[in-house]
PDB file of N, CA and C in Angstrom:
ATOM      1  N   UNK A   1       0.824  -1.192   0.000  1.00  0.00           N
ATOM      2  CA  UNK A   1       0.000   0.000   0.000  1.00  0.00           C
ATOM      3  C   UNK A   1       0.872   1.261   0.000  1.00  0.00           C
ATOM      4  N   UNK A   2       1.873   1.142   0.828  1.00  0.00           N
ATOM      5  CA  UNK A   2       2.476   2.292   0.838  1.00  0.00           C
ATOM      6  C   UNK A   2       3.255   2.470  -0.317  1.00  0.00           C
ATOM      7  N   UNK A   3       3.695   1.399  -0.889  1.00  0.00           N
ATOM      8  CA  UNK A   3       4.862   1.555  -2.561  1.00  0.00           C
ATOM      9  C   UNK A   3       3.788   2.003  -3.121  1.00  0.00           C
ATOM     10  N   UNK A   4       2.734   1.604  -3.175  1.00  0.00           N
ATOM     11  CA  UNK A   4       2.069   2.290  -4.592  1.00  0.00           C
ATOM     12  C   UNK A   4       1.618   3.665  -4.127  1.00  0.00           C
ATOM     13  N   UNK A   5       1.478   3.956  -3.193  1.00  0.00           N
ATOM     14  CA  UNK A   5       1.217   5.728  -2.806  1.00  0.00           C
ATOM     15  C   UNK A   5       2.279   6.450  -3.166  1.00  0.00           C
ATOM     16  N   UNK A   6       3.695   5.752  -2.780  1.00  0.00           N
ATOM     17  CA  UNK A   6       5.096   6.226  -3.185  1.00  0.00           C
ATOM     18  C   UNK A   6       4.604   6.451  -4.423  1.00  0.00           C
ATOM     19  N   UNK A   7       4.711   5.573  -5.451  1.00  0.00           N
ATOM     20  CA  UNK A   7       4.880   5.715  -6.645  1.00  0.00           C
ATOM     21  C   UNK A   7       3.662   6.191  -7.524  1.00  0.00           C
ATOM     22  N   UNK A   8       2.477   6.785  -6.992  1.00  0.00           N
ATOM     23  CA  UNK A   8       1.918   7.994  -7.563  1.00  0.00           C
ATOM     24  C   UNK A   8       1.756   9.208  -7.039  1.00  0.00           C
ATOM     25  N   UNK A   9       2.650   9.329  -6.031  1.00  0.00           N
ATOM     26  CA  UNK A   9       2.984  10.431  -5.474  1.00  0.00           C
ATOM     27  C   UNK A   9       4.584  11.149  -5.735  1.00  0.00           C
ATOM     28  N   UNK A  10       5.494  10.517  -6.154  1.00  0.00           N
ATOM     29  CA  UNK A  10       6.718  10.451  -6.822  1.00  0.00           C
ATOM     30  C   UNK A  10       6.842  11.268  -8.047  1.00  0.00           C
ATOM     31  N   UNK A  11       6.130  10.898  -9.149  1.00  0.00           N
ATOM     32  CA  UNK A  11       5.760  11.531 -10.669  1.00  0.00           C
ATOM     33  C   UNK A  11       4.760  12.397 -10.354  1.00  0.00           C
ATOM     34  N   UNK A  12       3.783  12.850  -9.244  1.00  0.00           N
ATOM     35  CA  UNK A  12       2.898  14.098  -9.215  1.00  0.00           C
ATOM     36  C   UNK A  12       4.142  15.194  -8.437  1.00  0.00           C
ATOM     37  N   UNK A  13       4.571  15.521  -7.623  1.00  0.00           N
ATOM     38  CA  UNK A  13       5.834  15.608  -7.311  1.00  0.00           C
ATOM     39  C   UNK A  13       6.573  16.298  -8.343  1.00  0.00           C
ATOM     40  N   UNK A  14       7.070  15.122  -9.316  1.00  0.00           N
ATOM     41  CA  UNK A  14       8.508  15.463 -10.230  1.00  0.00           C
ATOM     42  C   UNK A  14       7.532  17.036 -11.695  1.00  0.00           C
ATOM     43  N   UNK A  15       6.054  16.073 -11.362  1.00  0.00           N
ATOM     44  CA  UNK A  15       5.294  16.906 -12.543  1.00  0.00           C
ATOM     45  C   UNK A  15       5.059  18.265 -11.993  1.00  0.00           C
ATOM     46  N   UNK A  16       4.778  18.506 -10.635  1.00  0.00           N
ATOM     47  CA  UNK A  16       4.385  19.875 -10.231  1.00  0.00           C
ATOM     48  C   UNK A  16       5.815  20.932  -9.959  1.00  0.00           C
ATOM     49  N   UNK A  17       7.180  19.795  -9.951  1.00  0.00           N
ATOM     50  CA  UNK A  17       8.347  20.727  -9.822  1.00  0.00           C
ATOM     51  C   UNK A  17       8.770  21.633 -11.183  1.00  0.00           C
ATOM     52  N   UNK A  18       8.145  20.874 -12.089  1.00  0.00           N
ATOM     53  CA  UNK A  18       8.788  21.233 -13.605  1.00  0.00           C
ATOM     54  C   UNK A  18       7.913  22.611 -14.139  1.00  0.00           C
ATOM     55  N   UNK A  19       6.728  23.298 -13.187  1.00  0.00           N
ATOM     56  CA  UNK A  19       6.592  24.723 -13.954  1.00  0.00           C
ATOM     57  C   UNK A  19       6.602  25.495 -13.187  1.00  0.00           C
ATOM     58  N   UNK A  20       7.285  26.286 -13.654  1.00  0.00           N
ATOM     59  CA  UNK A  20       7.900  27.679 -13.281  1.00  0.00           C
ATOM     60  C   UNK A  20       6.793  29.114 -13.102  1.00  0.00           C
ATOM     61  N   UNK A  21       5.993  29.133 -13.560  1.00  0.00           N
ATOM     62  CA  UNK A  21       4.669  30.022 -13.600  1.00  0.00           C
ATOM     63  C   UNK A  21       3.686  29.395 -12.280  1.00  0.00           C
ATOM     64  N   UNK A  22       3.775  29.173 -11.574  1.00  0.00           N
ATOM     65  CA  UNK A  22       2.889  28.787 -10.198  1.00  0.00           C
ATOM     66  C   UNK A  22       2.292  29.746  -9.246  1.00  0.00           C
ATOM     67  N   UNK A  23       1.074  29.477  -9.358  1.00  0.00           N
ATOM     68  CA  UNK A  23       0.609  30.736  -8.028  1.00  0.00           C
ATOM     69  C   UNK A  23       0.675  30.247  -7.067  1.00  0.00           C
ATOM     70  N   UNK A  24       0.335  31.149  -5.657  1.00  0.00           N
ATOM     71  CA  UNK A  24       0.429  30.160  -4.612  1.00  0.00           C
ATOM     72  C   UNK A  24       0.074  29.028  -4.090  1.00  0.00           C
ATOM     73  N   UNK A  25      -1.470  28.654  -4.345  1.00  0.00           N
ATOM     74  CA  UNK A  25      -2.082  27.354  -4.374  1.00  0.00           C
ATOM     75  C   UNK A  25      -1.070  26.632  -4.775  1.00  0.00           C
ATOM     76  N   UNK A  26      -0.962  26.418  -5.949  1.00  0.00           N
ATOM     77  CA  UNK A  26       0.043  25.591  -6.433  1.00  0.00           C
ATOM     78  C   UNK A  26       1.652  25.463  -5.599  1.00  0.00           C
ATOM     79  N   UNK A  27       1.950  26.255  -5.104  1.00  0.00           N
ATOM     80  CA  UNK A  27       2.966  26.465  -4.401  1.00  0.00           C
ATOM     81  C   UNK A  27       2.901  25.403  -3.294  1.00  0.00           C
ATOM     82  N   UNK A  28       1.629  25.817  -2.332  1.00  0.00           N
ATOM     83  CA  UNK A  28       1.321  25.040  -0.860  1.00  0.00           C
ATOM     84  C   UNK A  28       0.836  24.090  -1.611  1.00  0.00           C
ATOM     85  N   UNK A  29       0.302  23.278  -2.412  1.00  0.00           N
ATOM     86  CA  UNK A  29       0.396  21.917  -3.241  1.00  0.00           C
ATOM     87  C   UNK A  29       1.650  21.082  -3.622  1.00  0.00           C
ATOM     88  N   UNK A  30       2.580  22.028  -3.831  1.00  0.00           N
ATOM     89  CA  UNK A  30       3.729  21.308  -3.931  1.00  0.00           C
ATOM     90  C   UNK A  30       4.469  20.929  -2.613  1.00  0.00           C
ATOM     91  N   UNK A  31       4.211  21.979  -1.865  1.00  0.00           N
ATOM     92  CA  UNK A  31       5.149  21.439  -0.677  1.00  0.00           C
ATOM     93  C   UNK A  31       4.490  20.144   0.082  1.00  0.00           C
ATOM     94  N   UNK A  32       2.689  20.256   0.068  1.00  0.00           N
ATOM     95  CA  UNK A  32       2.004  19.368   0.558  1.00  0.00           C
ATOM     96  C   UNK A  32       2.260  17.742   0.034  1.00  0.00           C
ATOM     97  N   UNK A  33       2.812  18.276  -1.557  1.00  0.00           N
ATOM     98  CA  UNK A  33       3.031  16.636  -2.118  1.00  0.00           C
ATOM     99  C   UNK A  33       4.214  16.142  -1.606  1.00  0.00           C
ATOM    100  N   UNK A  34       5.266  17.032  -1.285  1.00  0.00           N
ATOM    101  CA  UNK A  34       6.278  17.085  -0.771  1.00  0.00           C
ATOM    102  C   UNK A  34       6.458  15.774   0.421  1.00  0.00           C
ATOM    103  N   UNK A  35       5.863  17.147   1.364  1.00  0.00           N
ATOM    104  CA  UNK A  35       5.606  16.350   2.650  1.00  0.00           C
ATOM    105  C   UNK A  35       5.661  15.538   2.665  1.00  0.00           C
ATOM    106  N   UNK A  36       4.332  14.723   1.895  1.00  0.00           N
ATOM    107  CA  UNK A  36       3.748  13.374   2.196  1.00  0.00           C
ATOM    108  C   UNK A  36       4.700  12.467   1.220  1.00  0.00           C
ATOM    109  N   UNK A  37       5.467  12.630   0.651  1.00  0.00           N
ATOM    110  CA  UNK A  37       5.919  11.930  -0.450  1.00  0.00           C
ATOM    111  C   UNK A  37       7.375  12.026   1.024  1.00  0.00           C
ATOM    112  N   UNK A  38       8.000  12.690   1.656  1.00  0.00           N
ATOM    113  CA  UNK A  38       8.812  12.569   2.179  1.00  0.00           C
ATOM    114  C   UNK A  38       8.301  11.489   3.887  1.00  0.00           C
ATOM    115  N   UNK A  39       6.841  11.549   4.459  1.00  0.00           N
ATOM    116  CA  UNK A  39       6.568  10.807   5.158  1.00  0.00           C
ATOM    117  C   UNK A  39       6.038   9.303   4.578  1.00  0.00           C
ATOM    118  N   UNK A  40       5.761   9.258   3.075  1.00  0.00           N
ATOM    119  CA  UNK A  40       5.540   7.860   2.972  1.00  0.00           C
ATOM    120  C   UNK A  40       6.944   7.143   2.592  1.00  0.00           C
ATOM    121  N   UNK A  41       8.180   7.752   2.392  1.00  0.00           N
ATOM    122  CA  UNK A  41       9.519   7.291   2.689  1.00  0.00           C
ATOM    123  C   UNK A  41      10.001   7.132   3.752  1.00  0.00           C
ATOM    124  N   UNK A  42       9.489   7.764   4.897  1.00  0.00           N
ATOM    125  CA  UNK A  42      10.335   7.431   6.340  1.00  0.00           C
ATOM    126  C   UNK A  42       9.225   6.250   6.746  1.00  0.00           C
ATOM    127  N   UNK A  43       7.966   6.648   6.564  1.00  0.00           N
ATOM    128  CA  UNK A  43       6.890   5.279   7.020  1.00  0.00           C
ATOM    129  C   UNK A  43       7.269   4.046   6.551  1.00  0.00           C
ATOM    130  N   UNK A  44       7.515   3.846   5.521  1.00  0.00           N
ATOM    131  CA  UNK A  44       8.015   2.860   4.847  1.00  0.00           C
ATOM    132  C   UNK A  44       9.208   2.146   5.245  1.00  0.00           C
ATOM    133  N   UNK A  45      10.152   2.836   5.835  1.00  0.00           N
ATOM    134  CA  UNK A  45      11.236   2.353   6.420  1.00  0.00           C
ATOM    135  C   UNK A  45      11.129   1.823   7.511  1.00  0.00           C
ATOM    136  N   UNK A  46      10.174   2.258   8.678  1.00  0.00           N
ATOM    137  CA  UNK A  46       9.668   1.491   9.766  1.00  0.00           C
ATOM    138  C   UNK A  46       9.414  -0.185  10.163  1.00  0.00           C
ATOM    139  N   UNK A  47      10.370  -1.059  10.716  1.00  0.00           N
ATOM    140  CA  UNK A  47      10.200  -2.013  10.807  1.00  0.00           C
ATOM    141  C   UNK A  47      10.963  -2.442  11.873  1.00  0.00           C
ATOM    142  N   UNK A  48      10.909  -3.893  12.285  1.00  0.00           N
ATOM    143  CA  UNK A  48      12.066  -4.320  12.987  1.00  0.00           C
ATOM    144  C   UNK A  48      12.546  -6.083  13.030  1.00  0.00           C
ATOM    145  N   UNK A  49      13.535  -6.059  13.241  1.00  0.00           N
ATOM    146  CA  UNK A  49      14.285  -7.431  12.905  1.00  0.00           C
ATOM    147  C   UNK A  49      14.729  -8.216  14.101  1.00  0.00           C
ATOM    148  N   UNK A  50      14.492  -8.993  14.539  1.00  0.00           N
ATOM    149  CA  UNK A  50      14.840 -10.280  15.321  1.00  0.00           C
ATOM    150  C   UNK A  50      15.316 -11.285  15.066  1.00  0.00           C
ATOM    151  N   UNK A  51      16.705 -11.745  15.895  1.00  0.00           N
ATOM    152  CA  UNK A  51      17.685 -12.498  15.273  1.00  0.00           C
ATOM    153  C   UNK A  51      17.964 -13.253  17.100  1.00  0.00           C
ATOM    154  N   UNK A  52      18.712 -13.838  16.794  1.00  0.00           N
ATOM    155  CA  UNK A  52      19.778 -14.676  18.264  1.00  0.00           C
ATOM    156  C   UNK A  52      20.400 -13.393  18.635  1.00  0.00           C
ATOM    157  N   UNK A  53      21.184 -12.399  18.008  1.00  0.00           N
ATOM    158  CA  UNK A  53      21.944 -11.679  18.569  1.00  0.00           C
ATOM    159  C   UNK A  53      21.424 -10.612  19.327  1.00  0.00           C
ATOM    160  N   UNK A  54      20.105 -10.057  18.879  1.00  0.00           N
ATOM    161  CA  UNK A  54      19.496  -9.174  19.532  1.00  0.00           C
ATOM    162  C   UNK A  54      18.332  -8.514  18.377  1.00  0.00           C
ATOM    163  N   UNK A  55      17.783  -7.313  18.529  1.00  0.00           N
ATOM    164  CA  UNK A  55      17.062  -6.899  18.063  1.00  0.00           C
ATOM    165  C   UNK A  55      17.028  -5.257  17.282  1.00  0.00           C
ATOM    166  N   UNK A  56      16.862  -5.310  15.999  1.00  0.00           N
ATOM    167  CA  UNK A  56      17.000  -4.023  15.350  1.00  0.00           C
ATOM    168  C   UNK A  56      15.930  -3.088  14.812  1.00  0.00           C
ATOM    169  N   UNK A  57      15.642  -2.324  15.756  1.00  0.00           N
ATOM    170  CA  UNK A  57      14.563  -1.583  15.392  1.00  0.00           C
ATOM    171  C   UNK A  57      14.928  -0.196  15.099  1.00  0.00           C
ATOM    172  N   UNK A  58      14.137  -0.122  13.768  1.00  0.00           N
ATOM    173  CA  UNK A  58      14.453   0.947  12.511  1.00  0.00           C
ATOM    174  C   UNK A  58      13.155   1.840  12.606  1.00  0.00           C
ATOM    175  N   UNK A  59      13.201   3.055  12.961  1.00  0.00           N
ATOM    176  CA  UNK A  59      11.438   4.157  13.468  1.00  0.00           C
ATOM    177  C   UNK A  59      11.196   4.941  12.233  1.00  0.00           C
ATOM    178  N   UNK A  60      12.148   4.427  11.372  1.00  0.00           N
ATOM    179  CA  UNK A  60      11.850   5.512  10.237  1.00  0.00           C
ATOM    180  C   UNK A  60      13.122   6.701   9.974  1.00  0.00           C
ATOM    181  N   UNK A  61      13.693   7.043  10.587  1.00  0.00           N
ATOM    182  CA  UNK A  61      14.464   7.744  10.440  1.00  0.00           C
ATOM    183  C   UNK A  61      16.116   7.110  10.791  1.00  0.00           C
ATOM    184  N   UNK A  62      15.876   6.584  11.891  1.00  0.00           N
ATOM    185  CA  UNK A  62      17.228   5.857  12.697  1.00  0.00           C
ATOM    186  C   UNK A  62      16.662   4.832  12.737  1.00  0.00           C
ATOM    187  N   UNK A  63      17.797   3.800  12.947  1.00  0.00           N
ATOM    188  CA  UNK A  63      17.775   2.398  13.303  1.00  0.00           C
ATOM    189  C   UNK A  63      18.692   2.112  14.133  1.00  0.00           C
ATOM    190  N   UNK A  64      18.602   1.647  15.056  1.00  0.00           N
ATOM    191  CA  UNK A  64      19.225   1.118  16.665  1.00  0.00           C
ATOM    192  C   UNK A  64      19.181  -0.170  16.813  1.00  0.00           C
ATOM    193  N   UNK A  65      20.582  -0.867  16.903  1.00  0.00           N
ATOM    194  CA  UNK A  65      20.372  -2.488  17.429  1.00  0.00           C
ATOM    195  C   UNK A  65      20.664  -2.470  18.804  1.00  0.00           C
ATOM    196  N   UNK A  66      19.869  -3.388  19.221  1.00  0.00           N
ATOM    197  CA  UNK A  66      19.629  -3.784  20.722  1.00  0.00           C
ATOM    198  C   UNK A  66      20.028  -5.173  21.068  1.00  0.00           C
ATOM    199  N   UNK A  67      21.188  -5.383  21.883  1.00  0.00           N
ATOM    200  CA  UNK A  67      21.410  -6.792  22.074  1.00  0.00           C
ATOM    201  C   UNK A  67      20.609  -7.232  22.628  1.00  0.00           C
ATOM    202  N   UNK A  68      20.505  -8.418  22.910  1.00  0.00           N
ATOM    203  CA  UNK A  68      19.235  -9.233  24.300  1.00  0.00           C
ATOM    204  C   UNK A  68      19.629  -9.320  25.485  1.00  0.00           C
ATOM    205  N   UNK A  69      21.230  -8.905  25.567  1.00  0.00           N
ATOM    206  CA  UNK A  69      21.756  -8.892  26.999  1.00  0.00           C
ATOM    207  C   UNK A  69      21.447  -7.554  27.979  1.00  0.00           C
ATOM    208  N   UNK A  70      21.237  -6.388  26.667  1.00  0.00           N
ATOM    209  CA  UNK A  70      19.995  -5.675  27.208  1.00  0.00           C
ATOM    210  C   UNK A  70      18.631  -5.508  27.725  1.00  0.00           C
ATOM    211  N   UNK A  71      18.532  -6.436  27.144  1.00  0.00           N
ATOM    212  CA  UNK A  71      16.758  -6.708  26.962  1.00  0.00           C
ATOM    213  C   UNK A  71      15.797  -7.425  28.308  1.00  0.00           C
ATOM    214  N   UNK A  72      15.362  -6.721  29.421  1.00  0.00           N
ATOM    215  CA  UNK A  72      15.067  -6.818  30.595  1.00  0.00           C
ATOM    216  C   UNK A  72      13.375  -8.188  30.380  1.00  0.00           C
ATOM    217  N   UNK A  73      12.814  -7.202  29.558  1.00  0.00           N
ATOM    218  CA  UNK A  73      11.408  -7.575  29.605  1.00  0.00           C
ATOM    219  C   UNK A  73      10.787  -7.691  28.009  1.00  0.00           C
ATOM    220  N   UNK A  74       9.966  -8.495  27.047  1.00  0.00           N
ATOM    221  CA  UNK A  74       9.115  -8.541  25.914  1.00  0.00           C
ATOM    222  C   UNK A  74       7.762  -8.413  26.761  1.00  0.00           C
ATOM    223  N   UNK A  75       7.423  -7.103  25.614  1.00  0.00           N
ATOM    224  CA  UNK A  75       5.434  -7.711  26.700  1.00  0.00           C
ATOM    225  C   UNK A  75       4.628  -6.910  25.340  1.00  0.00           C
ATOM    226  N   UNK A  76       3.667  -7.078  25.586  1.00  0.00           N
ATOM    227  CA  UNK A  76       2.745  -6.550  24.769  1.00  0.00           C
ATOM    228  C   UNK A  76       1.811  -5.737  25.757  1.00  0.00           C
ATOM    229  N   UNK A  77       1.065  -4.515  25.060  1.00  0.00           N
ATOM    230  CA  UNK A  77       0.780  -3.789  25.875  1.00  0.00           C
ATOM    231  C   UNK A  77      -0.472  -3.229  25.035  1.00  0.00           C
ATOM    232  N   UNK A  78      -1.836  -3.336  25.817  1.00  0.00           N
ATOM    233  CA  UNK A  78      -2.849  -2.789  25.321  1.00  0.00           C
ATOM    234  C   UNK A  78      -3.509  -1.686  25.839  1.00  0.00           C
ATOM    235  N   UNK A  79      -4.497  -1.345  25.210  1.00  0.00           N
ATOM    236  CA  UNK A  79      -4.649  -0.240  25.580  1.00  0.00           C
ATOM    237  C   UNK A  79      -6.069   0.031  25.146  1.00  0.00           C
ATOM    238  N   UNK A  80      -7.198   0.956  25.949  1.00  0.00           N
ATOM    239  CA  UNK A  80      -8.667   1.410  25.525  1.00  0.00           C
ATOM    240  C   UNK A  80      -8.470   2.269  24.267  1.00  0.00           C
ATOM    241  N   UNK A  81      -7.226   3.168  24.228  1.00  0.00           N
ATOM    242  CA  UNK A  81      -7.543   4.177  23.263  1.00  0.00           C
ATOM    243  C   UNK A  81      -6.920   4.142  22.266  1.00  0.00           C
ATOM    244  N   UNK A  82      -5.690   2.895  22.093  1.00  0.00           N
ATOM    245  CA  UNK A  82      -5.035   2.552  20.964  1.00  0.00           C
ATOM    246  C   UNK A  82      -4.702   1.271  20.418  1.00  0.00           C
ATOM    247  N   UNK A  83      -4.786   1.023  19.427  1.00  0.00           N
ATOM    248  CA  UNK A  83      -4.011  -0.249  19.098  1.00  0.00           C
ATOM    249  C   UNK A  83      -2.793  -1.364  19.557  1.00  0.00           C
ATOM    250  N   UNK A  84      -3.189  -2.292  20.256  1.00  0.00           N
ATOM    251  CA  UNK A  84      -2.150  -2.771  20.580  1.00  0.00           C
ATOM    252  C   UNK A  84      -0.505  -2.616  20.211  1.00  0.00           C
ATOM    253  N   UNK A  85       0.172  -2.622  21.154  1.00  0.00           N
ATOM    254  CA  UNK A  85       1.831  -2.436  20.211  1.00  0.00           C
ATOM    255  C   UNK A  85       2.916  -3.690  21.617  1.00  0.00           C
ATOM    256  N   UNK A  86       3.766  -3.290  20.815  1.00  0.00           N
ATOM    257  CA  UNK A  86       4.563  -4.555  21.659  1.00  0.00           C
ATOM    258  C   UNK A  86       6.014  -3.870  22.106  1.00  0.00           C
ATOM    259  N   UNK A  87       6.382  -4.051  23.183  1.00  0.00           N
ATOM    260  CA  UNK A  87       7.191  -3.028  23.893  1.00  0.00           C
ATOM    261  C   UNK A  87       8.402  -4.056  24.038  1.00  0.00           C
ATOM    262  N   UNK A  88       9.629  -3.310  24.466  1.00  0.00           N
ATOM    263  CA  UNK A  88      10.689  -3.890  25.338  1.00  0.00           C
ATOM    264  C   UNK A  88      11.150  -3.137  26.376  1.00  0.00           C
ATOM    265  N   UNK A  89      11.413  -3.737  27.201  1.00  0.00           N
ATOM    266  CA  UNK A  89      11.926  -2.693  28.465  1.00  0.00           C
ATOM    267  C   UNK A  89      13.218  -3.178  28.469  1.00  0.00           C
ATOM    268  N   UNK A  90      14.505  -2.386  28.762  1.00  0.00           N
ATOM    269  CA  UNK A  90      15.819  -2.426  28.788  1.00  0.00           C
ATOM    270  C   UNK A  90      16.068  -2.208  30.013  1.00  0.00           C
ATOM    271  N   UNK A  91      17.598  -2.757  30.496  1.00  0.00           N
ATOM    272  CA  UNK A  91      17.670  -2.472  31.868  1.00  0.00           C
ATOM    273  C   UNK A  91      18.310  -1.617  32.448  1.00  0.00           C
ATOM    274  N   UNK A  92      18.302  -0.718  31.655  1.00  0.00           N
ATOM    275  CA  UNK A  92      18.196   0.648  32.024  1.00  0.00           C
ATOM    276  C   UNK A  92      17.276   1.600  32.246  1.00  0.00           C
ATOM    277  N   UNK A  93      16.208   0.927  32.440  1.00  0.00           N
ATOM    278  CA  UNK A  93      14.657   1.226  32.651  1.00  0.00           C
ATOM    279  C   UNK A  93      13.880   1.774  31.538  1.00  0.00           C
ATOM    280  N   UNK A  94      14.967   2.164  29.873  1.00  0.00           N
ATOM    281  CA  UNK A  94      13.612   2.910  28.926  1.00  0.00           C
ATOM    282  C   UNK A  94      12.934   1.755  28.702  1.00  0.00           C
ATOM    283  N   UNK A  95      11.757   2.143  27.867  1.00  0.00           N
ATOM    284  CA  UNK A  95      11.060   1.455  26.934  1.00  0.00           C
ATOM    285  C   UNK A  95      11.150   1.640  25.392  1.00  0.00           C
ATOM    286  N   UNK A  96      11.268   0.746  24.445  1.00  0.00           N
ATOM    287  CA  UNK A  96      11.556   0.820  23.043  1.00  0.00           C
ATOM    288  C   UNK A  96      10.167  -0.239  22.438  1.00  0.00           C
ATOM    289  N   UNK A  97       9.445   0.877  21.868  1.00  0.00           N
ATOM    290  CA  UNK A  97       8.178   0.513  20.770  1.00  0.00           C
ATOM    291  C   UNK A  97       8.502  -0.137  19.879  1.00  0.00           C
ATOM    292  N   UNK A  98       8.545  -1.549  19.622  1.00  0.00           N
ATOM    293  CA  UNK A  98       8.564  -2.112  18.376  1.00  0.00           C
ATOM    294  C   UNK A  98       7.825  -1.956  17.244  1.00  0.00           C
ATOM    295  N   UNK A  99       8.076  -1.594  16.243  1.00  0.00           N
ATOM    296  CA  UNK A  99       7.293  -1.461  14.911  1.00  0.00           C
ATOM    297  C   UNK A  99       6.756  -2.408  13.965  1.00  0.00           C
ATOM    298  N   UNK A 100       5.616  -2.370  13.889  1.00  0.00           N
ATOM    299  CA  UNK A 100       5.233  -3.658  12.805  1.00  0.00           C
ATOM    300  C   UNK A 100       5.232  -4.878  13.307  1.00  0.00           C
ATOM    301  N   UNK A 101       5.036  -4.791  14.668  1.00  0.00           N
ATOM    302  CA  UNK A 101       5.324  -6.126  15.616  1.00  0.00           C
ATOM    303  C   UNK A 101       3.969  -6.454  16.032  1.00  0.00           C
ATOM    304  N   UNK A 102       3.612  -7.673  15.521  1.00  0.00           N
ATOM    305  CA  UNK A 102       2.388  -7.949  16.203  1.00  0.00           C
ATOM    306  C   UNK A 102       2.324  -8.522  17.761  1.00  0.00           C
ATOM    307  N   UNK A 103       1.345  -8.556  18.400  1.00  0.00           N
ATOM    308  CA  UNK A 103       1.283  -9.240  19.863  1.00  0.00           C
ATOM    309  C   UNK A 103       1.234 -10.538  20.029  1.00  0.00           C
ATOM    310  N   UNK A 104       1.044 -11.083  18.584  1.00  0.00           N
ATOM    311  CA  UNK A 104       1.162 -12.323  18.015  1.00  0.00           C
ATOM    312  C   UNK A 104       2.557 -13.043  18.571  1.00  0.00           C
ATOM    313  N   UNK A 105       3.534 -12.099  17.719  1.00  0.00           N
ATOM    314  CA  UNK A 105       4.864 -12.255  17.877  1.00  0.00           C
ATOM    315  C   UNK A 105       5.774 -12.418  19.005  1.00  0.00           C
ATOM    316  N   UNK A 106       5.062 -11.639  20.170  1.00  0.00           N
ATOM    317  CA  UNK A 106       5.444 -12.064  21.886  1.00  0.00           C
ATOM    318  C   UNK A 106       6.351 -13.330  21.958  1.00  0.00           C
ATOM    319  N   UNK A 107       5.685 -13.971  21.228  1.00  0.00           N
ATOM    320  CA  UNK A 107       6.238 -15.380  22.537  1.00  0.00           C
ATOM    321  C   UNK A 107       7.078 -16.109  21.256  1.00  0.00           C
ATOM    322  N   UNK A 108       7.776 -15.435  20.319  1.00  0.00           N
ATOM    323  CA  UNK A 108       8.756 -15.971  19.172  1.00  0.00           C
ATOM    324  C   UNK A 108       9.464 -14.946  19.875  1.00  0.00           C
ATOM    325  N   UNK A 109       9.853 -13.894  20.072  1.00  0.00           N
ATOM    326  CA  UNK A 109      10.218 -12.532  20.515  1.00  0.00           C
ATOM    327  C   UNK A 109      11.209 -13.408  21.858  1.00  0.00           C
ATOM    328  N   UNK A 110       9.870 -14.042  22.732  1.00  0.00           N
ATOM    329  CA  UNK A 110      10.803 -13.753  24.087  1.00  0.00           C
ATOM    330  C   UNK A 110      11.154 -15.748  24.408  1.00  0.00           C
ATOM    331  N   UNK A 111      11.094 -16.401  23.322  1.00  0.00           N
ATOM    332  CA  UNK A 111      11.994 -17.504  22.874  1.00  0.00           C
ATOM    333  C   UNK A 111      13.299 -17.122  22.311  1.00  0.00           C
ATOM    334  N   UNK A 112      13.702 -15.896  21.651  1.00  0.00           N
ATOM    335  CA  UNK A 112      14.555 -15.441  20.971  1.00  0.00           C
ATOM    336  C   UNK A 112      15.407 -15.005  21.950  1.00  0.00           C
ATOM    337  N   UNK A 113      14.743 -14.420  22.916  1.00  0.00           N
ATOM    338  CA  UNK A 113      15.730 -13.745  24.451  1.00  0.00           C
ATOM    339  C   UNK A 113      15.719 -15.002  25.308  1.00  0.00           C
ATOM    340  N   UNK A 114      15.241 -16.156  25.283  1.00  0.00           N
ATOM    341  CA  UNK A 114      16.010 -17.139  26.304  1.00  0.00           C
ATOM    342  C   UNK A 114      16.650 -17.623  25.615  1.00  0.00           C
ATOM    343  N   UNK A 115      16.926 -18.132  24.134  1.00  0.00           N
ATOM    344  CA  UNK A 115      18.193 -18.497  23.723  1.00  0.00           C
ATOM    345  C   UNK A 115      19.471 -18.100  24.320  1.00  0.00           C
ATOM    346  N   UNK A 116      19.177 -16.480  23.737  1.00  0.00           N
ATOM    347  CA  UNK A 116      20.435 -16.062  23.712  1.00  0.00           C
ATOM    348  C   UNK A 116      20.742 -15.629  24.891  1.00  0.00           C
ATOM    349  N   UNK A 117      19.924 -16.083  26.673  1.00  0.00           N
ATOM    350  CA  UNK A 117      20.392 -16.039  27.745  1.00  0.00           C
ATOM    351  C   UNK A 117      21.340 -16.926  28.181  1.00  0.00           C
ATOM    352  N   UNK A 118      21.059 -18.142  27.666  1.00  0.00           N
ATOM    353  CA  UNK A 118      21.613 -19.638  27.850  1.00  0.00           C
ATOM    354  C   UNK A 118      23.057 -20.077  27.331  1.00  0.00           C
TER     355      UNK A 118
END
């Protein structure tokens, strides 16, 4: 869903940069295609990876790997006013939001951190 928004938002974009005669509408149209053409590239990048060694979660802009020797707590965490999401707590007390992580995934997640306790 999101590649194909990329990619008709990409060529509306490249088409509204190419004239030079623009009033302002057109102006705040371009930056608006802008925008969104620059947030469905960082959205898109949002994900995260789980391995034995630890865990790499990418927010869109940065990506941070997290060993598991960090990794205090896996939990999933719900909520009345939002969509479930799936957390880690480090033992350094933050919390780090996993992306694209279902609550599903919990208990592959925190098989992955007793491996690599052992």
């Amino acid at each position: 869903m999101q590649r194909t928004g990329l990619l008709v938002l990409l060529p509306l974009v490249v088409w509204t940069l190419t004239f030079d005669d623009v009033d302002g509408v057109m102006r705040v149209a371009q930056a608006l295609l802008v925008a969104v053409t620059v947030a469905q590239v960082v959205n898109g990048r949002a994900g995260t990876v789980a391995d034995d060694d630890g865990i790499e979660v990418c927010g869109g802009v940065r990506t941070r790997r997290v060993p598991w020797t960090t990794v205090e707590e896996v939990r999933a965490v719900w909520s009345q006013w939002e969509d479930p999401k799936v957390e880690i707590r480090l033992t350094d007390g933050s919390v780090r939001t996993l992306p694209c992580v279902s609550t599903d995934d919990v208990p592959q997640l925190e098989e992955l951190q007793a491996r690599a306790r052992e």
